[in-house]
N, C-alpha and C. Protein backbone atom coordinates (compact mmCIF):
# COMPACT_ATOMS: atom_id res chain seq x y z
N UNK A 1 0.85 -1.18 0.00
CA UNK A 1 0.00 0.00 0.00
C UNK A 1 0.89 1.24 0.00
N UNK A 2 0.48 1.95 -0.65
CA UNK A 2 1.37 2.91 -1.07
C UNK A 2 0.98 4.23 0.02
N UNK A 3 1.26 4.96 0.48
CA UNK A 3 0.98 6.16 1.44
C UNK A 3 0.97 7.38 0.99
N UNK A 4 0.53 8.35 1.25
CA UNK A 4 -0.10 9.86 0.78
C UNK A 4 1.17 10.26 0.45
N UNK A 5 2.02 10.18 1.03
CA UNK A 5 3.22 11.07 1.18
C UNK A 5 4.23 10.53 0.27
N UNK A 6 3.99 8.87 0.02
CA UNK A 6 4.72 8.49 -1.36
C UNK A 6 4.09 8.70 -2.32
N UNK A 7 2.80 8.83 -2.60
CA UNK A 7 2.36 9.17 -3.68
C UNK A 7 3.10 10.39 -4.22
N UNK A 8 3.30 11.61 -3.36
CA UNK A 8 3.70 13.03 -3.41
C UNK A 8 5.04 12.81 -3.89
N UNK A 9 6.46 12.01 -3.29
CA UNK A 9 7.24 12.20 -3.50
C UNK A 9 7.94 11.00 -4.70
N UNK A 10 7.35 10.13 -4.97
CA UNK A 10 7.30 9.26 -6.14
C UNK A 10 6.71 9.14 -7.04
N UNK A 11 6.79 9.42 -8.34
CA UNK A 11 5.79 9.70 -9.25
C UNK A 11 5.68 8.38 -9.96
N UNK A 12 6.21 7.44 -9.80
CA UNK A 12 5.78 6.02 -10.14
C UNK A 12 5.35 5.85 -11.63
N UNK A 13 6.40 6.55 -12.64
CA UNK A 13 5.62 6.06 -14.11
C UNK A 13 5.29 4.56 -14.58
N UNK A 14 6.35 3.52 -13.93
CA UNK A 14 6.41 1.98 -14.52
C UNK A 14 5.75 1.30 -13.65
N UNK A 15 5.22 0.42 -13.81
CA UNK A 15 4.73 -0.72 -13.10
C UNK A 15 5.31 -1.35 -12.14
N UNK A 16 7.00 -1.18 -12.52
CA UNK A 16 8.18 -1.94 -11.95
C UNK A 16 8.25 -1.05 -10.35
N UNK A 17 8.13 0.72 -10.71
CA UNK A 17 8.39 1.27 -9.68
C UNK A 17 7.37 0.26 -8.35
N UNK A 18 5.82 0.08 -8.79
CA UNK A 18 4.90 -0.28 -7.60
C UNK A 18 5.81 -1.97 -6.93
N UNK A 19 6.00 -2.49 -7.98
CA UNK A 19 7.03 -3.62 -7.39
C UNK A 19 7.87 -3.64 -6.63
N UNK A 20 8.81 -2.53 -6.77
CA UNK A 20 9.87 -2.19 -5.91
C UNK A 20 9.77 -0.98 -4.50
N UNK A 21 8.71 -0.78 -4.98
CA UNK A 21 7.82 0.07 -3.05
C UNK A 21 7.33 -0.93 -2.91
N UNK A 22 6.69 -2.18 -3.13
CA UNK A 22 6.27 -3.33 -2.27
C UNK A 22 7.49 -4.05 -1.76
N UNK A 23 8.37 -4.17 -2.71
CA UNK A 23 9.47 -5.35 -2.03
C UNK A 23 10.09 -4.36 -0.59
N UNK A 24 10.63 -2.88 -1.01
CA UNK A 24 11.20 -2.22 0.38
C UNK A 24 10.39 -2.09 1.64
N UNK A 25 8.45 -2.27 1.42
CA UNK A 25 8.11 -2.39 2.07
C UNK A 25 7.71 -3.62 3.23
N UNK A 26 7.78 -4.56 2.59
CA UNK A 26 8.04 -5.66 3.21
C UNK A 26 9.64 -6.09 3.80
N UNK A 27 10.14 -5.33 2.87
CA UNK A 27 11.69 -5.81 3.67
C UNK A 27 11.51 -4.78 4.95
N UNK A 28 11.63 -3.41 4.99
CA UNK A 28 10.96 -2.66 6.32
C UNK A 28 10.57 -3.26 7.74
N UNK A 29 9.62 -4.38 7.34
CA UNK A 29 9.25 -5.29 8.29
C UNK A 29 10.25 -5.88 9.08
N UNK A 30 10.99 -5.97 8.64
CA UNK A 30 12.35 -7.15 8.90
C UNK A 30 13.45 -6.49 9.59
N UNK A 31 14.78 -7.44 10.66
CA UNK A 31 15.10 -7.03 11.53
C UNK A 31 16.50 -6.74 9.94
N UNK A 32 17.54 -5.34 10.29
CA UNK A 32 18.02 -5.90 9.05
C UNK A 32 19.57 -5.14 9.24
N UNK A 33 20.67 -5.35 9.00
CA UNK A 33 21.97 -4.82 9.43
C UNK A 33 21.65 -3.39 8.72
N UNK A 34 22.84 -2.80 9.52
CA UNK A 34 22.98 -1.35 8.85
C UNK A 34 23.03 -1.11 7.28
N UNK A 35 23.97 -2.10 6.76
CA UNK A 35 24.61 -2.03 5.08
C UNK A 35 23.16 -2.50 4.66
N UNK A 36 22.13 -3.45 4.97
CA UNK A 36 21.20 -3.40 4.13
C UNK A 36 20.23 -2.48 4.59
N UNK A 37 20.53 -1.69 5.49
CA UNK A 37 18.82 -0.56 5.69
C UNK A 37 19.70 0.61 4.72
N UNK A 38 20.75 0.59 4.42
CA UNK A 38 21.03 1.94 3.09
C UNK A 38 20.84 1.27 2.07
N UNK A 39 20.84 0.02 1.68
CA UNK A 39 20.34 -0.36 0.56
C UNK A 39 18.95 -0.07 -0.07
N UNK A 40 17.87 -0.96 1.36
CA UNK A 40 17.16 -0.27 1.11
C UNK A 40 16.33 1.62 1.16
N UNK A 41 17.17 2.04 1.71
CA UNK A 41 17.12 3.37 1.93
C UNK A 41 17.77 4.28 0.53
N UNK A 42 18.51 3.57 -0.12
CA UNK A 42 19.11 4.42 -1.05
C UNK A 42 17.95 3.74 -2.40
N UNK A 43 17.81 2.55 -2.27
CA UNK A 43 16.21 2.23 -3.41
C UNK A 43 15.51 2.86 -3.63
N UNK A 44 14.70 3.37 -2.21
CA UNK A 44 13.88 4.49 -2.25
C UNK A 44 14.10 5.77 -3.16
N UNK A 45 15.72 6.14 -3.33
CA UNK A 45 15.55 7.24 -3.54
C UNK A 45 15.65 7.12 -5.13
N UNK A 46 16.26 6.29 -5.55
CA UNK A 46 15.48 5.62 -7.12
C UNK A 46 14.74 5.89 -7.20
N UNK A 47 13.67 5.78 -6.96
CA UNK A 47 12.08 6.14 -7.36
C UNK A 47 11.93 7.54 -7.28
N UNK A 48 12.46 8.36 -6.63
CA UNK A 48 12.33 9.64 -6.72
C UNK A 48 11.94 10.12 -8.05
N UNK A 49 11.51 11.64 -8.35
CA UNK A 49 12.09 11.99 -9.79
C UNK A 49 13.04 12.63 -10.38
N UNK A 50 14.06 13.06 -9.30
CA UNK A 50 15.21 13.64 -9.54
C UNK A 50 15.93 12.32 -8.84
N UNK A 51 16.05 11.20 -9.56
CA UNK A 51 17.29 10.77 -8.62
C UNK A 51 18.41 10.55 -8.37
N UNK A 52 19.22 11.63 -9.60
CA UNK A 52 20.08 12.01 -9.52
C UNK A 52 20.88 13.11 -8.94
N UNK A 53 20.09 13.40 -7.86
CA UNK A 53 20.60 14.50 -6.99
C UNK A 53 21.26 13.43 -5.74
N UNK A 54 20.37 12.33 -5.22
CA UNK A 54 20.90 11.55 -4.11
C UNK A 54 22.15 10.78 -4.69
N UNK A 55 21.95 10.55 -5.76
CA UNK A 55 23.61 9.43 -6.48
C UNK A 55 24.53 10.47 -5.98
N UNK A 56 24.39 11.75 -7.13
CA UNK A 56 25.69 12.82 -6.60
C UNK A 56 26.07 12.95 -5.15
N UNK A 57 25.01 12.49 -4.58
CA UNK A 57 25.97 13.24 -3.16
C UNK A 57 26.32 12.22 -2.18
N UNK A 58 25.95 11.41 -2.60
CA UNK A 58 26.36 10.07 -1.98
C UNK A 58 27.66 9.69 -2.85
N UNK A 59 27.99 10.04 -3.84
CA UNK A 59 29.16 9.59 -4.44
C UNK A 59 30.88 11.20 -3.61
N UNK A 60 29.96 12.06 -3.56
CA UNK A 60 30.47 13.15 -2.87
C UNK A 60 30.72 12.72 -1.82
N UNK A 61 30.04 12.25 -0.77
CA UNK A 61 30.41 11.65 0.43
C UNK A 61 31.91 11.06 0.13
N UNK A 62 31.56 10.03 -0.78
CA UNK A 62 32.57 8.48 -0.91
C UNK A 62 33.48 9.65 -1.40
N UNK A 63 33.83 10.18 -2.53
CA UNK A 63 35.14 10.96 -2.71
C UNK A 63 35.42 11.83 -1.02
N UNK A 64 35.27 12.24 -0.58
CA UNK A 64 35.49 13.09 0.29
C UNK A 64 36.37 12.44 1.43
N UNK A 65 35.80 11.14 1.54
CA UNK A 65 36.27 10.16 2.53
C UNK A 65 37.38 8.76 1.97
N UNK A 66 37.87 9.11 0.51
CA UNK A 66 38.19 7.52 0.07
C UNK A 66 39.33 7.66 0.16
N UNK A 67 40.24 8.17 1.30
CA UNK A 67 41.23 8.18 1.66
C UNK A 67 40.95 6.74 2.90
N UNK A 68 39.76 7.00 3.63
CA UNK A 68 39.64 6.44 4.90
C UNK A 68 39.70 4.76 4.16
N UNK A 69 39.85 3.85 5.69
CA UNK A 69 39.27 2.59 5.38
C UNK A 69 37.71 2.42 4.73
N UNK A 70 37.80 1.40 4.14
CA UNK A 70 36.46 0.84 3.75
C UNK A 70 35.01 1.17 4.44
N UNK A 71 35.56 0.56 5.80
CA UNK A 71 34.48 0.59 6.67
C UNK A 71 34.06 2.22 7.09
N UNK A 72 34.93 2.41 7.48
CA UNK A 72 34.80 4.23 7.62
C UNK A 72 33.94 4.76 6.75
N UNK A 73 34.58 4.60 5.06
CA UNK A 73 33.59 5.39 4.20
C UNK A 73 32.13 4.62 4.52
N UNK A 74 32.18 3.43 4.77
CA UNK A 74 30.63 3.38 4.61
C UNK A 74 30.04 3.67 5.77
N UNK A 75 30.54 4.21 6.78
CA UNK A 75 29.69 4.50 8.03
C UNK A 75 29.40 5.66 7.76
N UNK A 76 30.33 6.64 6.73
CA UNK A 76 29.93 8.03 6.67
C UNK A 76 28.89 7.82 5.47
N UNK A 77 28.73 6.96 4.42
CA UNK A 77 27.85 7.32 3.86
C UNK A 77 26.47 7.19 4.29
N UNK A 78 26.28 6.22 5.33
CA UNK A 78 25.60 5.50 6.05
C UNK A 78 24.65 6.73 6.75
N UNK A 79 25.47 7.53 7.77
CA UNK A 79 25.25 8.48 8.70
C UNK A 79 24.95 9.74 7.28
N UNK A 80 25.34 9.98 6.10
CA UNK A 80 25.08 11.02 5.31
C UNK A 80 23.68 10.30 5.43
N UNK A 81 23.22 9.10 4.67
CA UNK A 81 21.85 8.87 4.30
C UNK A 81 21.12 8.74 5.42
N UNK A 82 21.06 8.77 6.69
CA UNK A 82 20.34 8.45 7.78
C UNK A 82 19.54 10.12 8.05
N UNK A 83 20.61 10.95 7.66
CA UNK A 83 20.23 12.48 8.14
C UNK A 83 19.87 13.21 7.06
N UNK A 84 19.93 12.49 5.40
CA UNK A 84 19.37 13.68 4.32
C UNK A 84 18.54 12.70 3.48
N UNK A 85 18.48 11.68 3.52
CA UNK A 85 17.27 10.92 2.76
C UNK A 85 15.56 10.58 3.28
N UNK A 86 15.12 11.15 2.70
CA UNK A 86 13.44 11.00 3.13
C UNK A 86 13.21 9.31 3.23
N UNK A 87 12.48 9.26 4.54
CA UNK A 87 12.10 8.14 4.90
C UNK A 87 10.72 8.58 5.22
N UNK A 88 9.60 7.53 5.07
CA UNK A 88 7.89 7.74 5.13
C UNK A 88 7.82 7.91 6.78
């Protein structure tokens, strides 16, 4: 079921999009490590209609930090998407 507020911020032209807000929503349900709640958290922003504003700056993050270890960059990208990606 799709919610008021995704309707607003997903404009859902393909069929595929309603497929893939059902699968994140059922995964949602589920207990799930950090690396897969940005997975699914960065899916979401696929569906957007600009969603090439979240790639850029998530790739901005990773340059900014790809000096650090592995793990590092992904905690910062992690903590970038926790505080600037819309969640319902």
């Amino acid at each position: 079921m799709i919610s008021v507020k995704e309707k607003k911020k997903y404009p859902m032209p393909e069929k595929d999009d309603f497929v893939i807000l059902d699968l994140i929503h059922d995964l949602e349900k589920h207990r799930m490590s950090s690396t897969e709640k940005f997975i699914v958290l960065w899916t979401r922003t696929q569906l957007e209609d600009d969603w090439r504003k979240p790639l850029i700056q998530i790739l901005q993050v990773m340059k900014k930090n790809i000096n650090k270890p592995s793990k590092e960059r992904l905690k910062k990208i992690q903590e970038f998407a926790d505080k600037n990606f819309w969640r319902p």
